[in-house]
Protein backbone atom coordinates (compact mmCIF):
# COMPACT_ATOMS: atom_id res chain seq x y z
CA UNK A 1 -29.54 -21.34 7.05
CA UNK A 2 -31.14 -19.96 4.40
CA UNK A 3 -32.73 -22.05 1.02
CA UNK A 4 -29.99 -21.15 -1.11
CA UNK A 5 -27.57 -23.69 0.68
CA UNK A 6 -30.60 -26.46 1.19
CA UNK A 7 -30.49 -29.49 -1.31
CA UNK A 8 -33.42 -30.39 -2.47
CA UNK A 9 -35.07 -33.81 -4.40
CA UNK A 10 -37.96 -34.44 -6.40
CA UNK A 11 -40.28 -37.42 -7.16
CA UNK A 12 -42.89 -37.15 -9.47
CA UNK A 13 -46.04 -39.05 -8.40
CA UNK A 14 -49.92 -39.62 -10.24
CA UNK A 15 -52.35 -37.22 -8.86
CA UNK A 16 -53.74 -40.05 -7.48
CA UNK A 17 -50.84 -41.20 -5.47
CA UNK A 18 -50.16 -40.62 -2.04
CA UNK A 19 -47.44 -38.51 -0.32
CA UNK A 20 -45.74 -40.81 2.16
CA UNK A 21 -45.47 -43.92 0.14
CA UNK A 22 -43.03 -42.65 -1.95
CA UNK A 23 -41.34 -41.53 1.17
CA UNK A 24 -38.31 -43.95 -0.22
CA UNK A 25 -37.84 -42.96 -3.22
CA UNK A 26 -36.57 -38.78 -1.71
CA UNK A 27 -34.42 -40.76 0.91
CA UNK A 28 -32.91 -42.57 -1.59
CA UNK A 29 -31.88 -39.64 -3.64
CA UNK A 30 -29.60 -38.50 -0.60
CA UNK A 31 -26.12 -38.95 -1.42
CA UNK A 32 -22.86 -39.76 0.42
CA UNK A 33 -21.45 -36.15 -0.90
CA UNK A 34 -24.01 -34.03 -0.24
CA UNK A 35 -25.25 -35.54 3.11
CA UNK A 36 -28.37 -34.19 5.15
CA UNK A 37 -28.67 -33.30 8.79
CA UNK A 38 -32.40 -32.72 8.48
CA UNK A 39 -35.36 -33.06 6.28
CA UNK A 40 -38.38 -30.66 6.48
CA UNK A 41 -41.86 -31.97 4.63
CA UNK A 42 -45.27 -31.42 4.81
CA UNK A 43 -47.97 -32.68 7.40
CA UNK A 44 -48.62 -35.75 4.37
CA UNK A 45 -45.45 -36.93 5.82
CA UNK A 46 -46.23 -37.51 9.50
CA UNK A 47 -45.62 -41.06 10.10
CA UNK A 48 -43.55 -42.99 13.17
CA UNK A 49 -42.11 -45.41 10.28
CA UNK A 50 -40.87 -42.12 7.94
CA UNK A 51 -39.82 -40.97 11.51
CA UNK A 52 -37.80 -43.89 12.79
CA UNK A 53 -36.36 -44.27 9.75
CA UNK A 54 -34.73 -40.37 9.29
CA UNK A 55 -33.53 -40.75 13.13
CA UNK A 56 -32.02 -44.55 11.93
CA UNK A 57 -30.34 -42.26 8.88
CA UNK A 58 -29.13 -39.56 11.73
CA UNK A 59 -31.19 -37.37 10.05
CA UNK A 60 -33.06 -34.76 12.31
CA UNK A 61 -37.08 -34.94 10.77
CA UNK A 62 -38.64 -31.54 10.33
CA UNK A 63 -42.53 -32.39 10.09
CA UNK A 64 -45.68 -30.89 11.35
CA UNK A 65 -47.66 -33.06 13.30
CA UNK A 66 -51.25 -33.83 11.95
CA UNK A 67 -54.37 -32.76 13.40
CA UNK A 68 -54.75 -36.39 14.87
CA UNK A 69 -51.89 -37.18 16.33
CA UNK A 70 -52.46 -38.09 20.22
CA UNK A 71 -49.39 -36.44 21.28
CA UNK A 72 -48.12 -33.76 19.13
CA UNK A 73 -44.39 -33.90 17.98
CA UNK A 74 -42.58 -30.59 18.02
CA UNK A 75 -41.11 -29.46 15.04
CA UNK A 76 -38.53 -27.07 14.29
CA UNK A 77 -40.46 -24.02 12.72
CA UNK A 78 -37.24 -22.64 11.38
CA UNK A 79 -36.06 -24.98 9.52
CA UNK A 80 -39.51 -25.68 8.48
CA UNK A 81 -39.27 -22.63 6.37
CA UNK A 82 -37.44 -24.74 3.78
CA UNK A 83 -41.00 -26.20 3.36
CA UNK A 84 -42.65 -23.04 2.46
CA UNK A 85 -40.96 -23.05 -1.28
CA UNK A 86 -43.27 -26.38 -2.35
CA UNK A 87 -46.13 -23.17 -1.68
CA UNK A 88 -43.80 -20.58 -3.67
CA UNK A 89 -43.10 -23.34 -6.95
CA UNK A 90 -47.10 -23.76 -7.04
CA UNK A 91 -47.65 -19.98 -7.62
CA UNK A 92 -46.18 -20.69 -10.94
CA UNK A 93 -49.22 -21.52 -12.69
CA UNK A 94 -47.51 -24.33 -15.13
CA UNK A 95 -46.57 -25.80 -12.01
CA UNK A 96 -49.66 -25.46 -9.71
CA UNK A 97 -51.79 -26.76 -12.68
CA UNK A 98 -49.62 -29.42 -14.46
CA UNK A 99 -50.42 -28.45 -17.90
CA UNK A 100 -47.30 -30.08 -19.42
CA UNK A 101 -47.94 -34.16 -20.46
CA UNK A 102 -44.89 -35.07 -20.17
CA UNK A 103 -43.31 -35.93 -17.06
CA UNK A 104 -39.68 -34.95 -17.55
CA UNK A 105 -41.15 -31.71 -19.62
CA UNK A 106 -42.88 -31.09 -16.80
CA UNK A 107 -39.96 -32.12 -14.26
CA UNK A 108 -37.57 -29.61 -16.15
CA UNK A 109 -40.12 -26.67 -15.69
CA UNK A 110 -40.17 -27.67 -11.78
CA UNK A 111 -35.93 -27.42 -11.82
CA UNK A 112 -36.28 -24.15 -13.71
CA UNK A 113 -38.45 -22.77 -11.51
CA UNK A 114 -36.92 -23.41 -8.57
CA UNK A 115 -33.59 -21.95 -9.65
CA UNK A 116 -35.46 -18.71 -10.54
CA UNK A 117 -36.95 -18.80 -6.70
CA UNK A 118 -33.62 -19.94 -5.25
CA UNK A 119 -31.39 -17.06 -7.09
CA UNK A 120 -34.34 -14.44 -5.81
């Protein structure tokens, strides 16, 4: 499976805001067209709660284990892949850095950019 057929969602957070709490905000965006049989994120998402709740969706969870986790949970590295184009969007400097003020200029730069990595 490669990225081109992998939907993808967006929430735009403060720099000082966490990863996981807005956790419910990217489920959310999941609709009954376009539905998901797994969701790959970063380590920032390694939670039993985000967990229980993707395999209470049906929804296979694709996540890293941290560093502190007792007993590691395996991961699919595959699909992780799909994770790796967060790291790809950030080499565009605009992105990485955030110079836009505007949130939904800066939102429409993230869209645009990730069309020009998806069509690659």
């Amino acid at each position: 499976m490669g990225v081109e057929s992998t939907p993808l969602a967006f929430v735009l957070t403060g720099g000082q805001a966490g990863d996981a709490p807005v956790f419910g905000l990217l489920v959310d965006q999941i609709v009954d067209e376009c539905p998901v049989d797994f969701i790959a994120t970063d380590k920032a998402y390694d939670s039993d709660a985000i967990r229980e709740l993707l395999v209470d969706l049906d929804i296979c969870p694709v996540i890293p284990p941290t560093a502190n986790r007792i007993e590691p949970i395996p991961h699919d590295e595959e699909r992780y892949k799909v994770e790796r184009f967060f790291g790809k969007l950030k080499r565009f400097r605009r992105i990485g850095i955030r110079y836009d003020k505007l949130a939904i200029t800066f939102m429409a730069f993230v869209h645009l950019t990730s069309s020009l990595i998806m069509i690659r």
